[in-house]
PDB file of N, CA and C in Angstrom:
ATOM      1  N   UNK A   1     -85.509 265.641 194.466  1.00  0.00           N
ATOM      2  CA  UNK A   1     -85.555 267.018 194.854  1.00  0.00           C
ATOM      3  C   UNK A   1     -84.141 267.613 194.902  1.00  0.00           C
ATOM      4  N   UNK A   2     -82.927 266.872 195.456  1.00  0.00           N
ATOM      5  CA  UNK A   2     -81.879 267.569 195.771  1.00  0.00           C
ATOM      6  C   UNK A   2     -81.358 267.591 194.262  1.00  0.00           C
ATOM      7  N   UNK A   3     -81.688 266.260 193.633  1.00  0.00           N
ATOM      8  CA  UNK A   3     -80.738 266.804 192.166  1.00  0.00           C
ATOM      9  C   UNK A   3     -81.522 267.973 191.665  1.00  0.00           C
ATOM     10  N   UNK A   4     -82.789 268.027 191.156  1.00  0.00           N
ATOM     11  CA  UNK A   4     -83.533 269.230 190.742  1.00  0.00           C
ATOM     12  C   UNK A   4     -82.348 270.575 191.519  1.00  0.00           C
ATOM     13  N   UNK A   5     -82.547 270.609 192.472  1.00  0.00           N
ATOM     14  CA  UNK A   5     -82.104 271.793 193.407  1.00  0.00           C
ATOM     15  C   UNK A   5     -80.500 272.057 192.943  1.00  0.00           C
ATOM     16  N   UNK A   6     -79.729 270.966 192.747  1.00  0.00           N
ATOM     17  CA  UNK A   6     -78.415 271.329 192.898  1.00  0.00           C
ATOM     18  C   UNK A   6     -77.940 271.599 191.380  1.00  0.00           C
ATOM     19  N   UNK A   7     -78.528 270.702 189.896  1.00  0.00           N
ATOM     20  CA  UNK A   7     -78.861 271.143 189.063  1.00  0.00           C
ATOM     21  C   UNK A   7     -78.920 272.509 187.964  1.00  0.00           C
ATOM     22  N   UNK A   8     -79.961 273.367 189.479  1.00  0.00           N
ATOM     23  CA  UNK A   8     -80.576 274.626 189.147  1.00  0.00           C
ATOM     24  C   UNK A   8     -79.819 275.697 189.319  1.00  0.00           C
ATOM     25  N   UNK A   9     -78.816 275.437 190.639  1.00  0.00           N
ATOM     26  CA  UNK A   9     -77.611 275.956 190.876  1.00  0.00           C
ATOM     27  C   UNK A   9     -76.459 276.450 190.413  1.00  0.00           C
ATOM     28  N   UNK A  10     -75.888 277.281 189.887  1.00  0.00           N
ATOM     29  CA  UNK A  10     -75.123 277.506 189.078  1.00  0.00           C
ATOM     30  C   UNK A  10     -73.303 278.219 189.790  1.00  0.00           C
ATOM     31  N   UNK A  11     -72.942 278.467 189.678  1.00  0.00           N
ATOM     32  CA  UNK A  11     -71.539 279.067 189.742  1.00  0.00           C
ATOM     33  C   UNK A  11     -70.399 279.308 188.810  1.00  0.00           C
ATOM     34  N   UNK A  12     -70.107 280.107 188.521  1.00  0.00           N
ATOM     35  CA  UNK A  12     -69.077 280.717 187.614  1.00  0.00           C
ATOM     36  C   UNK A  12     -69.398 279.826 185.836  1.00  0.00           C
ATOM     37  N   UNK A  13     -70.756 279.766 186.135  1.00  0.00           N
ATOM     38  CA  UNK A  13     -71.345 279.677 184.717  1.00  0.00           C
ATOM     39  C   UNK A  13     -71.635 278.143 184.123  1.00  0.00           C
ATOM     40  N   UNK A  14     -71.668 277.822 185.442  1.00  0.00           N
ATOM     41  CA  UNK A  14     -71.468 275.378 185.297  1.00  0.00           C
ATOM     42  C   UNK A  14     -72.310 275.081 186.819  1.00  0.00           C
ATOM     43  N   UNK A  15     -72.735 274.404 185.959  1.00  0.00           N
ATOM     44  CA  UNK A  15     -74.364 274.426 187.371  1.00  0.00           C
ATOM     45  C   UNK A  15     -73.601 272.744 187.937  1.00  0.00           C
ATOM     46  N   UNK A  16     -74.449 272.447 188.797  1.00  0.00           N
ATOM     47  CA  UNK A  16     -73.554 271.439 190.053  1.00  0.00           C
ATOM     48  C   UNK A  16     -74.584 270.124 189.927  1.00  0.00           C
ATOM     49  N   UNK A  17     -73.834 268.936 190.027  1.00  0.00           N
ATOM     50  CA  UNK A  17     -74.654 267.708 189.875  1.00  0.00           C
ATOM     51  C   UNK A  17     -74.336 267.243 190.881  1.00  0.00           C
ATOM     52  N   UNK A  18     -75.651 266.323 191.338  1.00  0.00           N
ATOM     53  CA  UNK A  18     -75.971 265.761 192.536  1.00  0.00           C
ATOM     54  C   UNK A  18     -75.781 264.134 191.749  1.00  0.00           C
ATOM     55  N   UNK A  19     -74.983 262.765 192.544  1.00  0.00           N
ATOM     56  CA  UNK A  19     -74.424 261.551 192.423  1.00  0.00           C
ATOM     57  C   UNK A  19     -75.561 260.958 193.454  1.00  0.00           C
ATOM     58  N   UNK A  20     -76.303 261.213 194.249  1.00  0.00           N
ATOM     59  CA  UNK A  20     -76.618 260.336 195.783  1.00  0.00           C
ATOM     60  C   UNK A  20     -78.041 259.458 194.833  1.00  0.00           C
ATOM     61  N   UNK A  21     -78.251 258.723 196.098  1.00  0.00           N
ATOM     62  CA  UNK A  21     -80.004 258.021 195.322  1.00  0.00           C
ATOM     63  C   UNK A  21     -80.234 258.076 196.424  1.00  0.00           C
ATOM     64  N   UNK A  22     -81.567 257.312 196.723  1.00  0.00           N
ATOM     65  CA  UNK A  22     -82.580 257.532 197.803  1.00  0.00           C
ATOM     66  C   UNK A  22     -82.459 256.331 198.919  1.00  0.00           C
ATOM     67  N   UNK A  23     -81.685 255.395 198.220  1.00  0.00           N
ATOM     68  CA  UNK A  23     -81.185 253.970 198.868  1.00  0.00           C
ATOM     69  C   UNK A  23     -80.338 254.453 199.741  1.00  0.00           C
ATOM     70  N   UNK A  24     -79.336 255.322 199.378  1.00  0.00           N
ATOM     71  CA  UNK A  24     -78.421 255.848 201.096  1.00  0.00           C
ATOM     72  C   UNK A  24     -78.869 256.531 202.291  1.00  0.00           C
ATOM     73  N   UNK A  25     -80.053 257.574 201.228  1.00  0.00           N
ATOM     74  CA  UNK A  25     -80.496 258.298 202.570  1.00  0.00           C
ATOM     75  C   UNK A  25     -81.294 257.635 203.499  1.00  0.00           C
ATOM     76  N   UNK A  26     -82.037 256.429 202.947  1.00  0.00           N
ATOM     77  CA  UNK A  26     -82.772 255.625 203.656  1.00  0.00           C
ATOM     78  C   UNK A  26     -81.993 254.545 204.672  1.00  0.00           C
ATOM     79  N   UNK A  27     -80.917 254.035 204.100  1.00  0.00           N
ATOM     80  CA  UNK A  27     -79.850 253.309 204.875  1.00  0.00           C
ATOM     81  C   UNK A  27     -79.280 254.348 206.161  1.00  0.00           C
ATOM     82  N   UNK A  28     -78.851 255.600 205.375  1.00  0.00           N
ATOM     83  CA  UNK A  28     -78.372 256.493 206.792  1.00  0.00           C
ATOM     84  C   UNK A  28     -79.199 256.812 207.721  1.00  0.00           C
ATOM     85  N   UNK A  29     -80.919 256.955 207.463  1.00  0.00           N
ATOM     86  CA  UNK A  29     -81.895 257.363 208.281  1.00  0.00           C
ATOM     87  C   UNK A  29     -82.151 256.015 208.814  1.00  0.00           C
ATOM     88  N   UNK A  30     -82.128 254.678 208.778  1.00  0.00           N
ATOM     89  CA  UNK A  30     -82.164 253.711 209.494  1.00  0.00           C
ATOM     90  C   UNK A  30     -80.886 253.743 210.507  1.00  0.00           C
ATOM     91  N   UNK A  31     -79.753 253.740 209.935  1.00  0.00           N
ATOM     92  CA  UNK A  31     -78.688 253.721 210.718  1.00  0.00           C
ATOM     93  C   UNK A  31     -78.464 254.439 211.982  1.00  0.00           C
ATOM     94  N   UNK A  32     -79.195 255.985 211.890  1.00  0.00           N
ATOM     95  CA  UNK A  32     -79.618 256.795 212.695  1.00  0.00           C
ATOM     96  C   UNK A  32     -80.483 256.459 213.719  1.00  0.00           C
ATOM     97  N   UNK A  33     -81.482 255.972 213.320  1.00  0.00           N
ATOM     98  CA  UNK A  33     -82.308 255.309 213.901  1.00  0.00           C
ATOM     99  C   UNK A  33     -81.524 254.490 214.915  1.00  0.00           C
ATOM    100  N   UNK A  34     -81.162 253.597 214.500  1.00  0.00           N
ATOM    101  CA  UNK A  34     -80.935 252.329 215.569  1.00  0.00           C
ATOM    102  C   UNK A  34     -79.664 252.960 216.488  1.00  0.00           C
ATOM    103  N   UNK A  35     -79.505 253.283 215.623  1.00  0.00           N
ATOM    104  CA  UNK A  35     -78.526 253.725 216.891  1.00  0.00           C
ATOM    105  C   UNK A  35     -78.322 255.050 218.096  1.00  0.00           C
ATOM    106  N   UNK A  36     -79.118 255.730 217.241  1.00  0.00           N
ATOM    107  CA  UNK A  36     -79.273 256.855 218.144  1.00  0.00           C
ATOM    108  C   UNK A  36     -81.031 257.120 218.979  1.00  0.00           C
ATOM    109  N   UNK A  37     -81.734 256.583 217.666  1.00  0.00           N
ATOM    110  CA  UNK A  37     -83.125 256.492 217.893  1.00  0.00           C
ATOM    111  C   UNK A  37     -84.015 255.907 218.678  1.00  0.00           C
ATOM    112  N   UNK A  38     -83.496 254.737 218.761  1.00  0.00           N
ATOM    113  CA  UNK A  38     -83.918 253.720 220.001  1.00  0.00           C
ATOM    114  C   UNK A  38     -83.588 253.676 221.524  1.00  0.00           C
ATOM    115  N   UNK A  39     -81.711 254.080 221.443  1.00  0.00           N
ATOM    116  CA  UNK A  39     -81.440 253.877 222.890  1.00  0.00           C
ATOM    117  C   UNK A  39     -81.930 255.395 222.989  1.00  0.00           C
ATOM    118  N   UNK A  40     -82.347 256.684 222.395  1.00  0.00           N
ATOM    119  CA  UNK A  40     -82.865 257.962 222.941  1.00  0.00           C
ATOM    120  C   UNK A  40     -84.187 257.449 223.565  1.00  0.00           C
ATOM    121  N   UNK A  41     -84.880 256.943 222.714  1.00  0.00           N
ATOM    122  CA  UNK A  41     -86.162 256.625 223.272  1.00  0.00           C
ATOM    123  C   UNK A  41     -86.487 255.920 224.502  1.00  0.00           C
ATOM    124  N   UNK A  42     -84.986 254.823 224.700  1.00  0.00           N
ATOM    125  CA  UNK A  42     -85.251 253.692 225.639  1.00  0.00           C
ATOM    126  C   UNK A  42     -85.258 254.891 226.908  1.00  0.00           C
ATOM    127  N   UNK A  43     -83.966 255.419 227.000  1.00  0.00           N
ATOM    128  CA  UNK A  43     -83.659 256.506 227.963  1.00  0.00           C
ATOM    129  C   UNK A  43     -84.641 257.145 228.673  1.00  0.00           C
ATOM    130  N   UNK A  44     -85.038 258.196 227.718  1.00  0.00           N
ATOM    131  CA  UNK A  44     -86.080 259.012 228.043  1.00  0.00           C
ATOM    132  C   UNK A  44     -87.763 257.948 228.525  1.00  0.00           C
ATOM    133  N   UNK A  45     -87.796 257.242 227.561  1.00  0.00           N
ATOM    134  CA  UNK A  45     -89.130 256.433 228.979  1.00  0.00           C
ATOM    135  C   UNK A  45     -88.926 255.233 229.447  1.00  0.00           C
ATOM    136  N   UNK A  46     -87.321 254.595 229.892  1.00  0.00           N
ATOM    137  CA  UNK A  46     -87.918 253.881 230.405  1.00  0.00           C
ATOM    138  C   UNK A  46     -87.940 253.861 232.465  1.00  0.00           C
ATOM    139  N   UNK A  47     -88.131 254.883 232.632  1.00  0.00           N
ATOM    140  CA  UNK A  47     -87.956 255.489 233.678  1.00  0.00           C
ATOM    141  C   UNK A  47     -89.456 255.357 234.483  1.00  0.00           C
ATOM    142  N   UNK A  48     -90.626 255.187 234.020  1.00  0.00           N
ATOM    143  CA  UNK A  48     -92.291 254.845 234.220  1.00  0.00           C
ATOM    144  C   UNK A  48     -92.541 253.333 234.168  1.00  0.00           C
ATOM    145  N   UNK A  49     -91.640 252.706 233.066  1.00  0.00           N
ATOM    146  CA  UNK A  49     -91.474 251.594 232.910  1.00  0.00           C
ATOM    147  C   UNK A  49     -91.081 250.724 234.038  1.00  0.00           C
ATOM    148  N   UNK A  50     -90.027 250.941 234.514  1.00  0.00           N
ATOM    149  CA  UNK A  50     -89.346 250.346 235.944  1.00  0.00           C
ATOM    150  C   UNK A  50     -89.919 250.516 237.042  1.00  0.00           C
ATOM    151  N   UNK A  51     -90.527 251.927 237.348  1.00  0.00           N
ATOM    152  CA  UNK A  51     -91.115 252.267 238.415  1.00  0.00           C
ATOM    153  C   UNK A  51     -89.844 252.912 239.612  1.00  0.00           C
ATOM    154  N   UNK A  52     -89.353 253.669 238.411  1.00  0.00           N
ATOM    155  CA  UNK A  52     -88.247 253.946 239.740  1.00  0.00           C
ATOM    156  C   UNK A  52     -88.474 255.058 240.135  1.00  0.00           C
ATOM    157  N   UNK A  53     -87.314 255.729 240.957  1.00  0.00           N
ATOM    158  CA  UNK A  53     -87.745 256.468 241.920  1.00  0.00           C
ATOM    159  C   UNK A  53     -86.787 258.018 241.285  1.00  0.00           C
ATOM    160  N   UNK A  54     -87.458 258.852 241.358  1.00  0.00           N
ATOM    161  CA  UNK A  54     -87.077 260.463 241.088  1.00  0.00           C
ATOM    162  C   UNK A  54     -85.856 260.417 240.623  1.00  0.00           C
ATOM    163  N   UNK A  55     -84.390 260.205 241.507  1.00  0.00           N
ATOM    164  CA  UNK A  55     -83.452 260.437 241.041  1.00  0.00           C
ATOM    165  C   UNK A  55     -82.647 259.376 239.893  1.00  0.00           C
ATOM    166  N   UNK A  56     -83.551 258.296 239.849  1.00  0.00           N
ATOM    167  CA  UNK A  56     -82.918 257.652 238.842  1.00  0.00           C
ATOM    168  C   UNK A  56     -83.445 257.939 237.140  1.00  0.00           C
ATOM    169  N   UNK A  57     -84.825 258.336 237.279  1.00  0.00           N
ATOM    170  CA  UNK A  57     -85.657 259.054 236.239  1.00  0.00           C
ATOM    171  C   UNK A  57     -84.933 260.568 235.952  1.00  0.00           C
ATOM    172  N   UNK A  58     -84.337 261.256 237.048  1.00  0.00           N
ATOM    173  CA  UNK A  58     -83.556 262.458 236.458  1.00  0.00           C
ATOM    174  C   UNK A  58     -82.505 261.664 236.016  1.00  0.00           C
ATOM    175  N   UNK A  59     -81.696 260.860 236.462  1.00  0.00           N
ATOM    176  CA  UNK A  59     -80.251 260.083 235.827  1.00  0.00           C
ATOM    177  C   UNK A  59     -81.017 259.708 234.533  1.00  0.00           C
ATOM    178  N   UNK A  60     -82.033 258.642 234.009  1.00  0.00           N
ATOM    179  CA  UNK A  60     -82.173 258.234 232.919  1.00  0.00           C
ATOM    180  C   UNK A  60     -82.663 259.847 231.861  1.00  0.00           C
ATOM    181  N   UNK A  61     -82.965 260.768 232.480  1.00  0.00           N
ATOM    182  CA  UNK A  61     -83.263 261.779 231.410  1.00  0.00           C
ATOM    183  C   UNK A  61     -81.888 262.483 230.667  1.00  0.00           C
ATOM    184  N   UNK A  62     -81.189 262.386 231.986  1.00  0.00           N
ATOM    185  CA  UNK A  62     -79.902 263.533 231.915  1.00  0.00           C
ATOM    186  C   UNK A  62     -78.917 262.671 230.338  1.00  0.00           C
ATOM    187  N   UNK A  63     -78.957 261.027 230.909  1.00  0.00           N
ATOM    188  CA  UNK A  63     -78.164 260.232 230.031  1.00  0.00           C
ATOM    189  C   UNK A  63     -79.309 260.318 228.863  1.00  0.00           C
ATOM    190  N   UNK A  64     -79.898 260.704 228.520  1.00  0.00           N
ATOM    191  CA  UNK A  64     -80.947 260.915 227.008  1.00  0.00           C
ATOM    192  C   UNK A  64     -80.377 262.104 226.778  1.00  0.00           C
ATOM    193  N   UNK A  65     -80.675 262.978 227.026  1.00  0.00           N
ATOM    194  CA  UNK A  65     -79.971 264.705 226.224  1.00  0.00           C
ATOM    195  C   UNK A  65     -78.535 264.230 226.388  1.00  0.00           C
ATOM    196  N   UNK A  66     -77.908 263.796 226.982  1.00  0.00           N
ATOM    197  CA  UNK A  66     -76.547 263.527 226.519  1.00  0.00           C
ATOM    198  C   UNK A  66     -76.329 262.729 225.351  1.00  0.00           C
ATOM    199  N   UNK A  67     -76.778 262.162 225.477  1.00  0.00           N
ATOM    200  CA  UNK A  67     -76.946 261.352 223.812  1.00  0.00           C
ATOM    201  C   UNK A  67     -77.547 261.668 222.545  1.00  0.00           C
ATOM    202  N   UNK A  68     -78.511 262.904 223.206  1.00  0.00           N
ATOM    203  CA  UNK A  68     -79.164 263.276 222.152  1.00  0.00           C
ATOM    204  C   UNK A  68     -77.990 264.785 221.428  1.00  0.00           C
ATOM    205  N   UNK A  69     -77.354 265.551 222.539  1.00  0.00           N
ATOM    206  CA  UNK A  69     -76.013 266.455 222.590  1.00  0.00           C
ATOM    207  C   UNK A  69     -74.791 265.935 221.708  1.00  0.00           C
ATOM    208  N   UNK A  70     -74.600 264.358 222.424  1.00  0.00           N
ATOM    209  CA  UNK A  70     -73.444 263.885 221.282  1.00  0.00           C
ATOM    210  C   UNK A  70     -74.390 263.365 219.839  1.00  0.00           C
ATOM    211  N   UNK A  71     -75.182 263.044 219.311  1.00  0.00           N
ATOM    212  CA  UNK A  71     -75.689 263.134 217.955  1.00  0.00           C
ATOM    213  C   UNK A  71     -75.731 263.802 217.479  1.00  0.00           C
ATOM    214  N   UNK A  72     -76.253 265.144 217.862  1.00  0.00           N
ATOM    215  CA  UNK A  72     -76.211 266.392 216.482  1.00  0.00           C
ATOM    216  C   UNK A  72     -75.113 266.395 215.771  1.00  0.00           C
ATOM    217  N   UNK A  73     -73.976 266.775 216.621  1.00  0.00           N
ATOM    218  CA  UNK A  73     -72.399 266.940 215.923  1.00  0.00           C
ATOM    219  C   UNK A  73     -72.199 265.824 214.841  1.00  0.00           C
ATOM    220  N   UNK A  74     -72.545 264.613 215.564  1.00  0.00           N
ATOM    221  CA  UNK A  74     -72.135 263.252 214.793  1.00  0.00           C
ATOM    222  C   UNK A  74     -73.172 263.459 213.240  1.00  0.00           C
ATOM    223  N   UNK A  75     -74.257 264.091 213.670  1.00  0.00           N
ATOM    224  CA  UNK A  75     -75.552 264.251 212.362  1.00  0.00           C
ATOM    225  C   UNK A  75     -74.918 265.231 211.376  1.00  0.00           C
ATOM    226  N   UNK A  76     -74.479 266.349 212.190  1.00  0.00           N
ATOM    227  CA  UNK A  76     -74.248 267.355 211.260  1.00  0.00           C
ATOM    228  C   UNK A  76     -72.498 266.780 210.353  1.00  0.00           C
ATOM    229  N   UNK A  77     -71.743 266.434 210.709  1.00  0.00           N
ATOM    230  CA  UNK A  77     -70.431 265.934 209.631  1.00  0.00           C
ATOM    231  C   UNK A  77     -70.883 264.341 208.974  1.00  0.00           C
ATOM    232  N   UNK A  78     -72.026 263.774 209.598  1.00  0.00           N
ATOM    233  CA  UNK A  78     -72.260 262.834 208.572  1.00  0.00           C
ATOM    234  C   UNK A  78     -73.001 263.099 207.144  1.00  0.00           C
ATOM    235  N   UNK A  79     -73.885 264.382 207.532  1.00  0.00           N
ATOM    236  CA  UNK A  79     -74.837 264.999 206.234  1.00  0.00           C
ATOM    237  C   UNK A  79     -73.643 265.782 205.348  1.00  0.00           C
ATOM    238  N   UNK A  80     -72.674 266.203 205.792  1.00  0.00           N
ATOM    239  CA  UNK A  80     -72.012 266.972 205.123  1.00  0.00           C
ATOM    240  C   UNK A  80     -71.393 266.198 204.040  1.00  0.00           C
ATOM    241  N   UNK A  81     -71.240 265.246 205.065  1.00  0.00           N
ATOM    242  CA  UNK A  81     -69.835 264.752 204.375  1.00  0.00           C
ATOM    243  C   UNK A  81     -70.845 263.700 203.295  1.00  0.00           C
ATOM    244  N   UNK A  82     -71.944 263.564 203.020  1.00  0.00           N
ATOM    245  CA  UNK A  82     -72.551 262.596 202.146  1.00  0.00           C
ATOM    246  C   UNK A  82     -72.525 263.505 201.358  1.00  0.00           C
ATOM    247  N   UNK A  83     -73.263 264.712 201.512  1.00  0.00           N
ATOM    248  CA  UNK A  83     -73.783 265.983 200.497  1.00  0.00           C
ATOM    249  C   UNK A  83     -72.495 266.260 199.402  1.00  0.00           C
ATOM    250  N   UNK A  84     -71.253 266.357 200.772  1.00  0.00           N
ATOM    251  CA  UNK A  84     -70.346 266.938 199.311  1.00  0.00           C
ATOM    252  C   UNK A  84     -69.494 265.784 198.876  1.00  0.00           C
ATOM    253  N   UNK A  85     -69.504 264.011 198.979  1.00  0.00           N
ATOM    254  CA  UNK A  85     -69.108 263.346 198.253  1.00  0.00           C
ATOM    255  C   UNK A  85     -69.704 263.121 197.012  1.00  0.00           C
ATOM    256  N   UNK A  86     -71.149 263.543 197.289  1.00  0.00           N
ATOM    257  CA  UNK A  86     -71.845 263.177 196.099  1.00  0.00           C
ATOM    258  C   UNK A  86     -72.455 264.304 195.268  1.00  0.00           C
ATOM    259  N   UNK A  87     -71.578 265.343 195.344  1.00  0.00           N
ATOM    260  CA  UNK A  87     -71.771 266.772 194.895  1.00  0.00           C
ATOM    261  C   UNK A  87     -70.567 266.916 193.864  1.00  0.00           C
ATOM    262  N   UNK A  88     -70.803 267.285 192.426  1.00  0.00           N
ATOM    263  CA  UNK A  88     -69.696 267.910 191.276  1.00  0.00           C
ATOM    264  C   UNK A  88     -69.698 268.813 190.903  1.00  0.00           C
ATOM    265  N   UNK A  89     -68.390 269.456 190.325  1.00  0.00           N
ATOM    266  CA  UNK A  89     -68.684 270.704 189.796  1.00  0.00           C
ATOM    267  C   UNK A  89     -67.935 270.533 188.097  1.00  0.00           C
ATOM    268  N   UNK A  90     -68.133 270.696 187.564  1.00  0.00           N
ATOM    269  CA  UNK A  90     -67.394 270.811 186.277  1.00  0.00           C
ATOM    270  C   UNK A  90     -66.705 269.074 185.864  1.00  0.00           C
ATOM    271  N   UNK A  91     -67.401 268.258 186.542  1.00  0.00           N
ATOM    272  CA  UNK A  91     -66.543 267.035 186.843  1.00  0.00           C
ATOM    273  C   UNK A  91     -66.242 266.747 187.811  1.00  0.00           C
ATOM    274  N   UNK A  92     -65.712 267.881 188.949  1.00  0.00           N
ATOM    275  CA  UNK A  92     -64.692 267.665 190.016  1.00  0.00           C
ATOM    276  C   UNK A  92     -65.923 267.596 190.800  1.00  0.00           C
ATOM    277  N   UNK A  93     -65.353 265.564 191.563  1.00  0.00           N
ATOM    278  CA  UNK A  93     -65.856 265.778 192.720  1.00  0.00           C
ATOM    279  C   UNK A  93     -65.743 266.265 194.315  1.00  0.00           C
ATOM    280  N   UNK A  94     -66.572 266.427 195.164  1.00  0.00           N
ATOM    281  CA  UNK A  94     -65.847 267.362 196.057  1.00  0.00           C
ATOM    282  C   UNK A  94     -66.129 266.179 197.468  1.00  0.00           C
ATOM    283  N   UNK A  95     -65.311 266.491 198.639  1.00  0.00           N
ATOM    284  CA  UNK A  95     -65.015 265.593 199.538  1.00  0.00           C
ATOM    285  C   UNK A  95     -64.966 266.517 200.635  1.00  0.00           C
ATOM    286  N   UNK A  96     -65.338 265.935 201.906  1.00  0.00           N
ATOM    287  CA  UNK A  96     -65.149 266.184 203.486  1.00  0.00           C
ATOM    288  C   UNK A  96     -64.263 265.314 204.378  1.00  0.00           C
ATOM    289  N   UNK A  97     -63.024 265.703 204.663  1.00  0.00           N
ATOM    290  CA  UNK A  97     -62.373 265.331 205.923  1.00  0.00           C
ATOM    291  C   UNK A  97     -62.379 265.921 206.883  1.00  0.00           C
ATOM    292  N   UNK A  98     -63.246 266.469 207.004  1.00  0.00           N
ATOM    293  CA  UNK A  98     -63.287 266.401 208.335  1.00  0.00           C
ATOM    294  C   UNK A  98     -63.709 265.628 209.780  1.00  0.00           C
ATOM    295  N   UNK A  99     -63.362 265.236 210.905  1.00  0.00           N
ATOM    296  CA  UNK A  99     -63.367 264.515 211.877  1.00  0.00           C
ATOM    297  C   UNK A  99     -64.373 264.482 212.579  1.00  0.00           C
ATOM    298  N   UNK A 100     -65.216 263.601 212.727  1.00  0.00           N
ATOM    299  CA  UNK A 100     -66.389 263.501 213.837  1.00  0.00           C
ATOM    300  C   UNK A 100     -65.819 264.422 215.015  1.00  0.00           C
ATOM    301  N   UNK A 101     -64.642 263.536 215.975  1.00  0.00           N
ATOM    302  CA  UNK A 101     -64.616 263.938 217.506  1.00  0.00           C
ATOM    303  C   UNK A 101     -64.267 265.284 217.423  1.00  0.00           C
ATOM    304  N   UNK A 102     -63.399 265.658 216.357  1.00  0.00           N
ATOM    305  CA  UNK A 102     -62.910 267.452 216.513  1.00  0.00           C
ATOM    306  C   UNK A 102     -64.147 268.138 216.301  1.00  0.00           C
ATOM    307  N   UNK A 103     -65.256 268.114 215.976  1.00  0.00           N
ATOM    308  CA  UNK A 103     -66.435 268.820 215.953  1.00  0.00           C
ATOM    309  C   UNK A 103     -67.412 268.479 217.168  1.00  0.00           C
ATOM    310  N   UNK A 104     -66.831 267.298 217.761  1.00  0.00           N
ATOM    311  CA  UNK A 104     -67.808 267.198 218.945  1.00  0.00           C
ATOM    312  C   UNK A 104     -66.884 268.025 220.071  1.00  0.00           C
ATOM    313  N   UNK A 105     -65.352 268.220 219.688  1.00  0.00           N
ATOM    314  CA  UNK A 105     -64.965 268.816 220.770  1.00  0.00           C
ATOM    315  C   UNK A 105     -65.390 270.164 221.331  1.00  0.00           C
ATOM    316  N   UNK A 106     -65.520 270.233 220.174  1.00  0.00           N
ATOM    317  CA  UNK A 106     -65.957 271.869 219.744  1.00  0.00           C
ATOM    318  C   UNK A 106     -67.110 272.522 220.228  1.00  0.00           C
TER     319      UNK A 106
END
């Protein structure tokens, strides 16, 4: 789909090729997973699990949206930065340096 899409795309008369396969996005959506996916989940229930008491179930929620707060940022410069390594234009490929923590500072 994304090559179709990027392909179809054109600019100053030279349409744009997509480099990625389906083996990374699946590696990055696992990677995601385990690491962000699981301890979110552990967080958020295991608070019924233990049998604990109110304020430690607000502590285990609060530490879930915090984790779930620091992932987006980390989601959003990891998609970028795949999209435009594996994005060309005329040949030229294009690249992201930009910094995880300076976007989480942000």
């Amino acid at each position: 789909m994304r090559k179709y899409l990027f392909s179809q795309t054109e600019f100053a008369g030279d349409r744009f090729s997509y480099h990625g396969n389906a083996r990374e996005l699946m590696n990055g959506a696992l990677k995601a997973t385990l690491l962000f996916g699981l301890p979110y989940y552990g967080l958020s229930h295991a608070g019924p699990l233990i049998e604990s008491g109110i304020v430690v179930n607000a502590g285990l929620q609060i530490g879930a949206w915090l984790l779930l707060l620091f992932f987006i940022p980390v989601a959003i410069v990891g998609a970028r930065r795949y999209r435009l390594t594996r994005t060309s234009w005329r040949g030229i490929r294009f690249s992201f340096q930009g910094k995880t923590w300076d976007f989480i500072k942000l």
